[in-house]
C-alpha atoms as a PDB file:
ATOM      1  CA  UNK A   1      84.876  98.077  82.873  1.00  0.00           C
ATOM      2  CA  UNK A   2      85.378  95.323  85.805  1.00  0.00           C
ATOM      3  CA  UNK A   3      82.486  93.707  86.958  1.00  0.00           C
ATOM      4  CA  UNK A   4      83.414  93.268  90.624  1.00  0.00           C
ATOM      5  CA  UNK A   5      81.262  91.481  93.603  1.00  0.00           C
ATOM      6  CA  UNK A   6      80.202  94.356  95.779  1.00  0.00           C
ATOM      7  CA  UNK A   7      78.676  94.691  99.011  1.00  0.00           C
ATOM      8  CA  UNK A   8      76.451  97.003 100.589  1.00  0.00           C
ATOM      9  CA  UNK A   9      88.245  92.371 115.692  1.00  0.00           C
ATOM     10  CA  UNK A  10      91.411  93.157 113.823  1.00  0.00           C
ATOM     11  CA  UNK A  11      93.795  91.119 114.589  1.00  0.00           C
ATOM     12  CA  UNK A  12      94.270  87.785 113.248  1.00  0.00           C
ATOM     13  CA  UNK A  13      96.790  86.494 115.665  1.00  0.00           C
ATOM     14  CA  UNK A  14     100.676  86.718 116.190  1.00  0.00           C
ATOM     15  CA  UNK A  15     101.982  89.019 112.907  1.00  0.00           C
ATOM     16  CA  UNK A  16     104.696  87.397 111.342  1.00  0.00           C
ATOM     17  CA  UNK A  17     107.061  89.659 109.723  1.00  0.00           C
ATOM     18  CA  UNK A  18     107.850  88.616 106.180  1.00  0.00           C
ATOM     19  CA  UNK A  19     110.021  91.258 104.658  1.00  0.00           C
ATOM     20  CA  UNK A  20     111.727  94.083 105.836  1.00  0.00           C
ATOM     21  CA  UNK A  21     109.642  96.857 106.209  1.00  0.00           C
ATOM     22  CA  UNK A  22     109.304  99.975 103.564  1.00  0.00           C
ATOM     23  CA  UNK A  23     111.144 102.136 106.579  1.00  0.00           C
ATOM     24  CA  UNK A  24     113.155 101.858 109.587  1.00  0.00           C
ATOM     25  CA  UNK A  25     111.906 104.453 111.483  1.00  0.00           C
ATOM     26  CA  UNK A  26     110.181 103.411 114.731  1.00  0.00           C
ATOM     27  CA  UNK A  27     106.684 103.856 114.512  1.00  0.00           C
ATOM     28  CA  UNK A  28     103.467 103.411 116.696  1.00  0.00           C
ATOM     29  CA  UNK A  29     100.583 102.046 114.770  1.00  0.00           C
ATOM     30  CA  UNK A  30      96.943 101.766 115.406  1.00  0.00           C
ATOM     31  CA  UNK A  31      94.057 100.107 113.867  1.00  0.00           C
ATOM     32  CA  UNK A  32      91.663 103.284 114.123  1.00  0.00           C
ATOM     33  CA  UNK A  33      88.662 102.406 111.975  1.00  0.00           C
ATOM     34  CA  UNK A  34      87.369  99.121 110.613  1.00  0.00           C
ATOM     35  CA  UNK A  35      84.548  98.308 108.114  1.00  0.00           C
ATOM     36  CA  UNK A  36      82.244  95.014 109.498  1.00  0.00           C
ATOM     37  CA  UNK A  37      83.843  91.911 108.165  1.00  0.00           C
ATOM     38  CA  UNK A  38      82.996  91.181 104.326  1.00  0.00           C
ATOM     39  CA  UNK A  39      82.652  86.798 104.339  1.00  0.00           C
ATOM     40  CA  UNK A  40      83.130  84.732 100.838  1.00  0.00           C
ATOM     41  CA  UNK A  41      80.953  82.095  99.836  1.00  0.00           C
ATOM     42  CA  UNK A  42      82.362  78.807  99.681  1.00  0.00           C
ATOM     43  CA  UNK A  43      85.407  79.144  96.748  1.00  0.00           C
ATOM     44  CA  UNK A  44      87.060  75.840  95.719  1.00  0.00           C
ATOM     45  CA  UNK A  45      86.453  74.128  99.785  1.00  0.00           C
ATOM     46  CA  UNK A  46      87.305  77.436 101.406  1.00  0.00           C
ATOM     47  CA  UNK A  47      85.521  80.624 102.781  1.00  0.00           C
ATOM     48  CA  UNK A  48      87.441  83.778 103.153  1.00  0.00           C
ATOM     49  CA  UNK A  49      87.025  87.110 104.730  1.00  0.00           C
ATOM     50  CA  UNK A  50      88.274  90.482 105.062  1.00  0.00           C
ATOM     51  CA  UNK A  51      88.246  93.798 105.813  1.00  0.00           C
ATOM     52  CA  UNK A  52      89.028  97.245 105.121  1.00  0.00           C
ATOM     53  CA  UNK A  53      91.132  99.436 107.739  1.00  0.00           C
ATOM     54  CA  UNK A  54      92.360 102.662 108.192  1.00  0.00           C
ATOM     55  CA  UNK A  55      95.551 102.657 110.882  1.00  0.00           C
ATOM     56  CA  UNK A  56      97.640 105.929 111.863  1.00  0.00           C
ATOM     57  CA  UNK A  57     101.012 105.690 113.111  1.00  0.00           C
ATOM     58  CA  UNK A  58     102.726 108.542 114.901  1.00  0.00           C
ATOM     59  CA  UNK A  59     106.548 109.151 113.393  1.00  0.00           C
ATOM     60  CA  UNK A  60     109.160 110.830 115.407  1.00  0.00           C
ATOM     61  CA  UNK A  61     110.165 113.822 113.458  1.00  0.00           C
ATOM     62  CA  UNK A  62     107.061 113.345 110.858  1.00  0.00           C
ATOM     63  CA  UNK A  63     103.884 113.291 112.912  1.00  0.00           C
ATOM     64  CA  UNK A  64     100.838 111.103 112.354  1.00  0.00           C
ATOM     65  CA  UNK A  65     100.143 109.091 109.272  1.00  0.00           C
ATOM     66  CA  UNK A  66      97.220 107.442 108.002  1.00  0.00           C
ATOM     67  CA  UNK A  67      97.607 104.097 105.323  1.00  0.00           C
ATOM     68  CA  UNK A  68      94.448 101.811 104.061  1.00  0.00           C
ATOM     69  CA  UNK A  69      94.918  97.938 105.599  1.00  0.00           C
ATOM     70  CA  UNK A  70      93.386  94.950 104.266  1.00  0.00           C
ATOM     71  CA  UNK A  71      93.378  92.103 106.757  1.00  0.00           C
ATOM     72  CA  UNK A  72      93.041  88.811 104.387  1.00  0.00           C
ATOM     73  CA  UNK A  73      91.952  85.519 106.273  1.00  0.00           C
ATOM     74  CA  UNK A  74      91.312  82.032 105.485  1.00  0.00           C
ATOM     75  CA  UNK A  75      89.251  78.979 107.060  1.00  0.00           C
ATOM     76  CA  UNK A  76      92.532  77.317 107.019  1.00  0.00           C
ATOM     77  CA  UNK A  77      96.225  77.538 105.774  1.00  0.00           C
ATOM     78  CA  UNK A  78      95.567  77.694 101.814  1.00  0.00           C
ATOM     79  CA  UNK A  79      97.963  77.711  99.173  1.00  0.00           C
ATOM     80  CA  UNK A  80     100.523  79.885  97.825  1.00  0.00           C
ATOM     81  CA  UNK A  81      98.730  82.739  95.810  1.00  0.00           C
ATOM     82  CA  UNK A  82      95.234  81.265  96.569  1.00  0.00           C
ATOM     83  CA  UNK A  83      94.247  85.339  98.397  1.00  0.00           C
ATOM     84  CA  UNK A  84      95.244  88.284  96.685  1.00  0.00           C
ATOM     85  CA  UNK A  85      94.090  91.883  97.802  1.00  0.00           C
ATOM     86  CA  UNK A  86      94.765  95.858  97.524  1.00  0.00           C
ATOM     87  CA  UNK A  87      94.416  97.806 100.162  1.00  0.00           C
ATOM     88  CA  UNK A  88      92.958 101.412  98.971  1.00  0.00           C
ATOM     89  CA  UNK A  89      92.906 104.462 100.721  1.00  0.00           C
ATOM     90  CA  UNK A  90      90.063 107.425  98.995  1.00  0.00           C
ATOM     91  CA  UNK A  91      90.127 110.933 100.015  1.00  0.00           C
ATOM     92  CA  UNK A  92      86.698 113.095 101.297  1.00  0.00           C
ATOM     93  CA  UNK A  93      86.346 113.909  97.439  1.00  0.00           C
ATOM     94  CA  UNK A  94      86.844 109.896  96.898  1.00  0.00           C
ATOM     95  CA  UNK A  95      89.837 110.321  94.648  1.00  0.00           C
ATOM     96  CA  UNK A  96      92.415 107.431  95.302  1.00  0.00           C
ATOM     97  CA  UNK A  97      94.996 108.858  97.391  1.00  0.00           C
ATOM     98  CA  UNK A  98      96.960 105.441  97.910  1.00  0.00           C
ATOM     99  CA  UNK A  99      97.021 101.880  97.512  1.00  0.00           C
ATOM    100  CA  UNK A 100      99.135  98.706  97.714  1.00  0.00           C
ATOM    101  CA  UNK A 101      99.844  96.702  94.165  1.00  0.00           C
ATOM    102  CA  UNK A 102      97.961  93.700  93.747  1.00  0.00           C
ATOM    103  CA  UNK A 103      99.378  91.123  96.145  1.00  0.00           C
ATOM    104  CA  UNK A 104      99.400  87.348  97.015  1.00  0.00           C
ATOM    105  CA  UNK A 105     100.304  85.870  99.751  1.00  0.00           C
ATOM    106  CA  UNK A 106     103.788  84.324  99.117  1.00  0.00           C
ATOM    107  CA  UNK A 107     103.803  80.992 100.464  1.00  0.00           C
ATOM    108  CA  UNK A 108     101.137  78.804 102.093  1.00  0.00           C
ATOM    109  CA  UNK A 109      98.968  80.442 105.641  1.00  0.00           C
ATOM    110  CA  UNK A 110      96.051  81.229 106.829  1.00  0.00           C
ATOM    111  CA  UNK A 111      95.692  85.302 107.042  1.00  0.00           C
ATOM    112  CA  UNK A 112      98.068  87.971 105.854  1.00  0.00           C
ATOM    113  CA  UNK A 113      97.635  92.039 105.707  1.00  0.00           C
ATOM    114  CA  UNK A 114      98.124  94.551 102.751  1.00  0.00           C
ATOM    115  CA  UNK A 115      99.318  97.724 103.110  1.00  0.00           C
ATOM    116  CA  UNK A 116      98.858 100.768 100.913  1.00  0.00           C
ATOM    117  CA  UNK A 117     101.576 103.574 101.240  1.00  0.00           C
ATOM    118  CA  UNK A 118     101.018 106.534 104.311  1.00  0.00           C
ATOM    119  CA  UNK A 119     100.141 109.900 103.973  1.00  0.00           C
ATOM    120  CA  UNK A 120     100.746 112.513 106.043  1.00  0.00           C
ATOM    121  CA  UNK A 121      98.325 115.156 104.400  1.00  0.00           C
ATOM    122  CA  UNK A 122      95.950 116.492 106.690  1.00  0.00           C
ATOM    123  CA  UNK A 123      92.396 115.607 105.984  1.00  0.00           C
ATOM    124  CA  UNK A 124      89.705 112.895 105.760  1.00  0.00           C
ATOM    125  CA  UNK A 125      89.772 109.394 104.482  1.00  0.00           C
ATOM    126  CA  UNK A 126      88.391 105.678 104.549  1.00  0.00           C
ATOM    127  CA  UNK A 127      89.639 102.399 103.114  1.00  0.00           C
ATOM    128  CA  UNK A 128      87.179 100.642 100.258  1.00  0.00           C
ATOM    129  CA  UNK A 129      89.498  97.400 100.036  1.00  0.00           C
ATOM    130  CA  UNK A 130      89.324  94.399  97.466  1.00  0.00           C
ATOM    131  CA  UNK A 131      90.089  91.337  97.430  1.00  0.00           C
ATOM    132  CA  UNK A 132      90.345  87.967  95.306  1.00  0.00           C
ATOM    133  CA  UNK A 133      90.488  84.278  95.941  1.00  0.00           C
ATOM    134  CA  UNK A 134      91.238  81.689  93.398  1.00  0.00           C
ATOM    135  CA  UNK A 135      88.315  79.401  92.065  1.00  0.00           C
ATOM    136  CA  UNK A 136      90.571  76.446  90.747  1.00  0.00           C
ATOM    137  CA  UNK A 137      90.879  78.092  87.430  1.00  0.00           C
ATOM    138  CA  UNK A 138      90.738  81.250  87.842  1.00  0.00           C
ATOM    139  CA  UNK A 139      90.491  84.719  90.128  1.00  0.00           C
ATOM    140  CA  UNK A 140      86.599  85.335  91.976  1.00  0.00           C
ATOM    141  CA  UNK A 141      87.127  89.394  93.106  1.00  0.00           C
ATOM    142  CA  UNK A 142      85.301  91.152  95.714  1.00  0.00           C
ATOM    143  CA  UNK A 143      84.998  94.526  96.971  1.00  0.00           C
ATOM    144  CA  UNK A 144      84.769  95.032 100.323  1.00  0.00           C
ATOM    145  CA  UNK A 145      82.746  97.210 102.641  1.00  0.00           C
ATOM    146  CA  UNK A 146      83.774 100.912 103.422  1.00  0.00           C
ATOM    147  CA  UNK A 147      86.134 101.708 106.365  1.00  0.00           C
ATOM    148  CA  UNK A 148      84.269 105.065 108.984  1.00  0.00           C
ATOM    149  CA  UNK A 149      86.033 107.945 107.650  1.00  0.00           C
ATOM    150  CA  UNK A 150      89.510 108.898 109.583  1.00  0.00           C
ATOM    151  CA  UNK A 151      90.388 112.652 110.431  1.00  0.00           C
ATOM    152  CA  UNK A 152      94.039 113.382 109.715  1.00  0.00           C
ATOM    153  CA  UNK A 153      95.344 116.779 111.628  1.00  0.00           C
ATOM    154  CA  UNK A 154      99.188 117.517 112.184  1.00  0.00           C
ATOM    155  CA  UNK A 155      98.409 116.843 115.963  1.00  0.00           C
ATOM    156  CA  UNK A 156      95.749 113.843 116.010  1.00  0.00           C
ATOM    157  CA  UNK A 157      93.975 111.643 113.789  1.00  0.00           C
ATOM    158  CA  UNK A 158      90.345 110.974 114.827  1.00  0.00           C
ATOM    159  CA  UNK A 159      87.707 108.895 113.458  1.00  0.00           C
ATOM    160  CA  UNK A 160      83.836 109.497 113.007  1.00  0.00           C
ATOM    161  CA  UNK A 161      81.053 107.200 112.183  1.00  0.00           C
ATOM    162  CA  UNK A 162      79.362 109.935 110.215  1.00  0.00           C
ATOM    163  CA  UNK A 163      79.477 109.431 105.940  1.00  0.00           C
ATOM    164  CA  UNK A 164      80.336 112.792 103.675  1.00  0.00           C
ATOM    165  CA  UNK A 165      77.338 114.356 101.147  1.00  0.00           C
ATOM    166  CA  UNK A 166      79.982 113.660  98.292  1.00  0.00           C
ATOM    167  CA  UNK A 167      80.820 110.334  99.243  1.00  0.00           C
ATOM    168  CA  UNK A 168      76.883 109.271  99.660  1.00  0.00           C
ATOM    169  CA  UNK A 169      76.512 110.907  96.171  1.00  0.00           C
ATOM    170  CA  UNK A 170      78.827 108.944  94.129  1.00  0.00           C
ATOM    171  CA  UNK A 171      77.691 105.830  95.990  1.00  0.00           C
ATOM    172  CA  UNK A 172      74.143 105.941  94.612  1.00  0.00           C
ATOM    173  CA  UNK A 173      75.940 107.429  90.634  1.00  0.00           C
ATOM    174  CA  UNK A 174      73.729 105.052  88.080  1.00  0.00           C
ATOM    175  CA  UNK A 175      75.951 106.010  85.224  1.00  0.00           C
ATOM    176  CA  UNK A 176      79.694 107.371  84.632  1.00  0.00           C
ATOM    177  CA  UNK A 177      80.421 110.048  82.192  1.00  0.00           C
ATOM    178  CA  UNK A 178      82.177 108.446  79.087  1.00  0.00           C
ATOM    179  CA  UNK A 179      85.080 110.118  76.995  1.00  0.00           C
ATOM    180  CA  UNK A 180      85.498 110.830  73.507  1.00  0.00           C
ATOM    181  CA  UNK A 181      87.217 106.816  73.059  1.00  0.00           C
ATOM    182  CA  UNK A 182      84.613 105.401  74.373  1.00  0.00           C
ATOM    183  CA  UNK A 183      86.073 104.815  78.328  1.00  0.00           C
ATOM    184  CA  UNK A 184      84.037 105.507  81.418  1.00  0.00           C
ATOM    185  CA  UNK A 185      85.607 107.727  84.138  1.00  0.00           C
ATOM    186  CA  UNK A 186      84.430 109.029  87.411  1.00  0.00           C
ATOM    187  CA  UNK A 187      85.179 107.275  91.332  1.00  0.00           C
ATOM    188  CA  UNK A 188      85.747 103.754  91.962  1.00  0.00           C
ATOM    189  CA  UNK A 189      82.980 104.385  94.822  1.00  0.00           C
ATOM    190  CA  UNK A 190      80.053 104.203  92.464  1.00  0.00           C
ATOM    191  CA  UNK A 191      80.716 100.511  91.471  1.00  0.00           C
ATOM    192  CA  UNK A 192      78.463 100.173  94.808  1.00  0.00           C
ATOM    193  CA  UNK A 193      75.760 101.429  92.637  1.00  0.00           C
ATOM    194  CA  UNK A 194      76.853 100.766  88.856  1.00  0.00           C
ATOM    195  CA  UNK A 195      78.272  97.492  89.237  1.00  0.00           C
ATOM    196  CA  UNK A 196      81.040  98.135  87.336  1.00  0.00           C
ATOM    197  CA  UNK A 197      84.532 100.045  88.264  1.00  0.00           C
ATOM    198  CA  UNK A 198      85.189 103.011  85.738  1.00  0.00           C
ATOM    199  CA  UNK A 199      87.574 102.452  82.674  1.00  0.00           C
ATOM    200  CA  UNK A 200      89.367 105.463  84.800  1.00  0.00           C
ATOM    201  CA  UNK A 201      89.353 105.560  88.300  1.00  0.00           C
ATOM    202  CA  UNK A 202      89.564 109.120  89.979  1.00  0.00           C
ATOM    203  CA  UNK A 203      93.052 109.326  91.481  1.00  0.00           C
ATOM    204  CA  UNK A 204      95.579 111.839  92.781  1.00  0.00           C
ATOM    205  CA  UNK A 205      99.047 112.069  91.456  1.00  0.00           C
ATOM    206  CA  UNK A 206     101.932 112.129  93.420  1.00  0.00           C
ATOM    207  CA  UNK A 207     102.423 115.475  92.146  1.00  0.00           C
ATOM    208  CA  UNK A 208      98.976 116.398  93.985  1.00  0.00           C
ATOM    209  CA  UNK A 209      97.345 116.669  90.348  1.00  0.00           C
ATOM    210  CA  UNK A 210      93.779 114.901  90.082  1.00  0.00           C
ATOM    211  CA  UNK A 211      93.176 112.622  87.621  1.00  0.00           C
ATOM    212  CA  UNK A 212      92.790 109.318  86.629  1.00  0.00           C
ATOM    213  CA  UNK A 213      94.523 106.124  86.817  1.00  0.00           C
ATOM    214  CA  UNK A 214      93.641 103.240  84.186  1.00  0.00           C
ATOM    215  CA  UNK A 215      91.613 100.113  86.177  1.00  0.00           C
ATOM    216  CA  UNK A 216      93.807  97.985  83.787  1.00  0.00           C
ATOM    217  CA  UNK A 217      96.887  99.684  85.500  1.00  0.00           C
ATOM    218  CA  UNK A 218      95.214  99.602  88.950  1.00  0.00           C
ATOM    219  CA  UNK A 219      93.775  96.354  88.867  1.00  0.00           C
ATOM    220  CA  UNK A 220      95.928  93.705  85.954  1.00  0.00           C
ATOM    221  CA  UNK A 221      93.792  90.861  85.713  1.00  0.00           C
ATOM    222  CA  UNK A 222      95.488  87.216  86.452  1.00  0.00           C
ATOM    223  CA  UNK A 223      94.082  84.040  85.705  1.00  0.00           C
ATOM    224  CA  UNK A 224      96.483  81.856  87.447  1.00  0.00           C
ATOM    225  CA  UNK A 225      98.427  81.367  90.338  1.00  0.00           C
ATOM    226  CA  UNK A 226     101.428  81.661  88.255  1.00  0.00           C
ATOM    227  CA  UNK A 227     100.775  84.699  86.641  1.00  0.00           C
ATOM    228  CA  UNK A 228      99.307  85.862  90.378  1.00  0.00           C
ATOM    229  CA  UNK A 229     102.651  85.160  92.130  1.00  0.00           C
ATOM    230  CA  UNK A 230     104.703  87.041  88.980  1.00  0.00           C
ATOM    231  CA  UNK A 231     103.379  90.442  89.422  1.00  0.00           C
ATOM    232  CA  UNK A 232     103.944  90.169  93.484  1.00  0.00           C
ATOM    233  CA  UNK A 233     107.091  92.584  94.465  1.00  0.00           C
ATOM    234  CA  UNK A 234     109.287  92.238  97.150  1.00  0.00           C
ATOM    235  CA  UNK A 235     107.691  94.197 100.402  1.00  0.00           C
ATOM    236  CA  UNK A 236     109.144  98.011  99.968  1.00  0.00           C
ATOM    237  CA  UNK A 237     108.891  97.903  95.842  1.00  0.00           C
ATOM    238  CA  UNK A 238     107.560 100.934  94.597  1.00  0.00           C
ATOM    239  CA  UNK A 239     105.800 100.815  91.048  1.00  0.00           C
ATOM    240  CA  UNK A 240     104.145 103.748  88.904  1.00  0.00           C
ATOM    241  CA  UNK A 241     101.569 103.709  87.062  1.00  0.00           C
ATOM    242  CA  UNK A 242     100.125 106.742  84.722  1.00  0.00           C
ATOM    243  CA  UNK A 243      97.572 109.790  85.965  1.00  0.00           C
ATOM    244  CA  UNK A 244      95.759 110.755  82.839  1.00  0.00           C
ATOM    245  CA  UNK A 245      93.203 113.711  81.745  1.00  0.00           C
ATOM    246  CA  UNK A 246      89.608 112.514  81.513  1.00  0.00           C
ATOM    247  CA  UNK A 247      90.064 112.027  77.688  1.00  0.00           C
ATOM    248  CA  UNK A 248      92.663 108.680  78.744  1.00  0.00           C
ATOM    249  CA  UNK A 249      95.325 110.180  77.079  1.00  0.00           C
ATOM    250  CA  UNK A 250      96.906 112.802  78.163  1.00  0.00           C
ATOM    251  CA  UNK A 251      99.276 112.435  81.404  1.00  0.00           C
ATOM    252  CA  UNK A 252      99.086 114.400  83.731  1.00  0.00           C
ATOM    253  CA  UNK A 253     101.585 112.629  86.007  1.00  0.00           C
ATOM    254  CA  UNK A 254     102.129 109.414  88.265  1.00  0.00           C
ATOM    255  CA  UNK A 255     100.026 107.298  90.880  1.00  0.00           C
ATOM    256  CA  UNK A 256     102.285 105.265  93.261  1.00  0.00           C
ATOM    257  CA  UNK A 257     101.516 101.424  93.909  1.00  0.00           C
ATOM    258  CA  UNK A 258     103.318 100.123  97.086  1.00  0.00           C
ATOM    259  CA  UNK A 259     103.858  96.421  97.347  1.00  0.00           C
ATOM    260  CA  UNK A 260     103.821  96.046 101.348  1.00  0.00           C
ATOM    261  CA  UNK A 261     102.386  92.945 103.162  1.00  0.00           C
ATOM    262  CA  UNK A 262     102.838  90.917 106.244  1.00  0.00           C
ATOM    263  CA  UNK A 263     101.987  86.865 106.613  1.00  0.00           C
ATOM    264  CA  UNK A 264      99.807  86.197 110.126  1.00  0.00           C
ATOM    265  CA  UNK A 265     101.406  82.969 112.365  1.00  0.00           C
ATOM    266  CA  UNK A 266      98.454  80.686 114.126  1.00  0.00           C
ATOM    267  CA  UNK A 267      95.051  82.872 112.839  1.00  0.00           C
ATOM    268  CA  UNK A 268      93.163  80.329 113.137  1.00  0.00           C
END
């Protein structure tokens, strides 16, 4: 298990387009619901802070779409790969639905965003984002506060202030159930309460199967800026992970990590 730190506006600026987008298709987006603003300590000189988001664009010929969006920002311009983050999306049953790969900002700025893939799925979600900021020799991660939940509807997309019975539930979870190796499973939303993420993080398959996706697979640790900057993709790259049983073993299919970001010109 991961020990994270847990705790219980939007724009920065001028968006600076880094890549090419994951598609061409002219879309109107909007930052619908936004957790408050989780702030770092001081980490090697520098305070950070972010956030977790839930935006829906509308898409000729598609409708509306919801994806998770985790605004990164910095004092000041830092470093290449000194603020990583994954921007999650959880469903009302808070199963992962979507989420970005692990990514670093590229070359040296002050704020960038992370974007998970969209879904176009009726029904209710939030953004539970993390984030990481290196320490000089290492990674220091955080997870961030919960985005309001976002209703998704083939003709709108509204947002409420109002938290689900289930979601409340596995929030205050003291324990996970364990498996016959040994490995914790259950929803990354009761590392509010626990601590601790689950060995195997409640997911849902791009098959629509739910399961569970290894944290290891989810989350690869880093300890340098090297190793950081070696597992970022190029914006549009696509990779899969496993969706296994409860017992770890058996698959069950494939969770979808999209690597998708954006750098931020003159945050500060």
């Amino acid at each position: 298990m991961k020990k994270l730190f847990s705790c219980k506006s939007k724009i920065f600026g001028v968006i600076m387009t880094c890549v090419v987008l994951i598609s061409t298709i002219s879309t109107t987006a909007f930052a619908d619901t936004a957790s408050p603003t989780y702030k770092t300590p001081k980490i090697s000189g520098h305070e950070y802070s972010f956030t977790s988001e839930v935006w829906t664009r509308y898409v000729p010929n598609v409708g509306y779409t919801v994806e998770a969006v985790a605004p990164i920002k910095a004092d000041v311009n830092v470093p290449t790969g000194y603020m990583g983050g994954q921007a999650r999306l959880y469903n009302s049953s808070g199963s992962l639905k979507a989420s970005s790969s692990w990514t670093y900002n590229p070359s040296s700025t002050s704020a960038f965003f992370v974007y998970s893939s969209r879904i176009s799925t009726a029904g209710q979600y939030y953004a539970y984002n993390q984030a990481e900021f290196y320490n000089g020799s290492g990674y220091t991660r955080y997870t961030g506060y919960q985005s309001p939940i976002q209703t998704l509807s083939s003709s709108k997309s509204v947002s409420t202030t109002e938290t689900l019975e289930v979601i409340n539930d596995l929030m205050l979870k003291t324990e996970y159930s364990v498996n016959d190796k040994g490995e914790t499973y259950g929803s990354a939303l009761s590392e509010y309460t626990i601590g601790v993420e689950p060995d195997l993080i409640s997911a849902i398959g791009t098959n629509g199967v739910e399961g569970y996706v290894s944290a290891d697979d989810l989350t690869p640790e880093v300890s340098s800026i090297k190793e950081a900057l070696e597992q970022n993709g190029e914006s549009g790259d696509i990779r899969t992970i496993p969706l296994y049983d409860a017992d770890g073993t058996t698959v069950l299919g494939e969770f979808e990590l999209l690597t998708s970001y954006e750098l931020v010109a003159d945050a500060n």
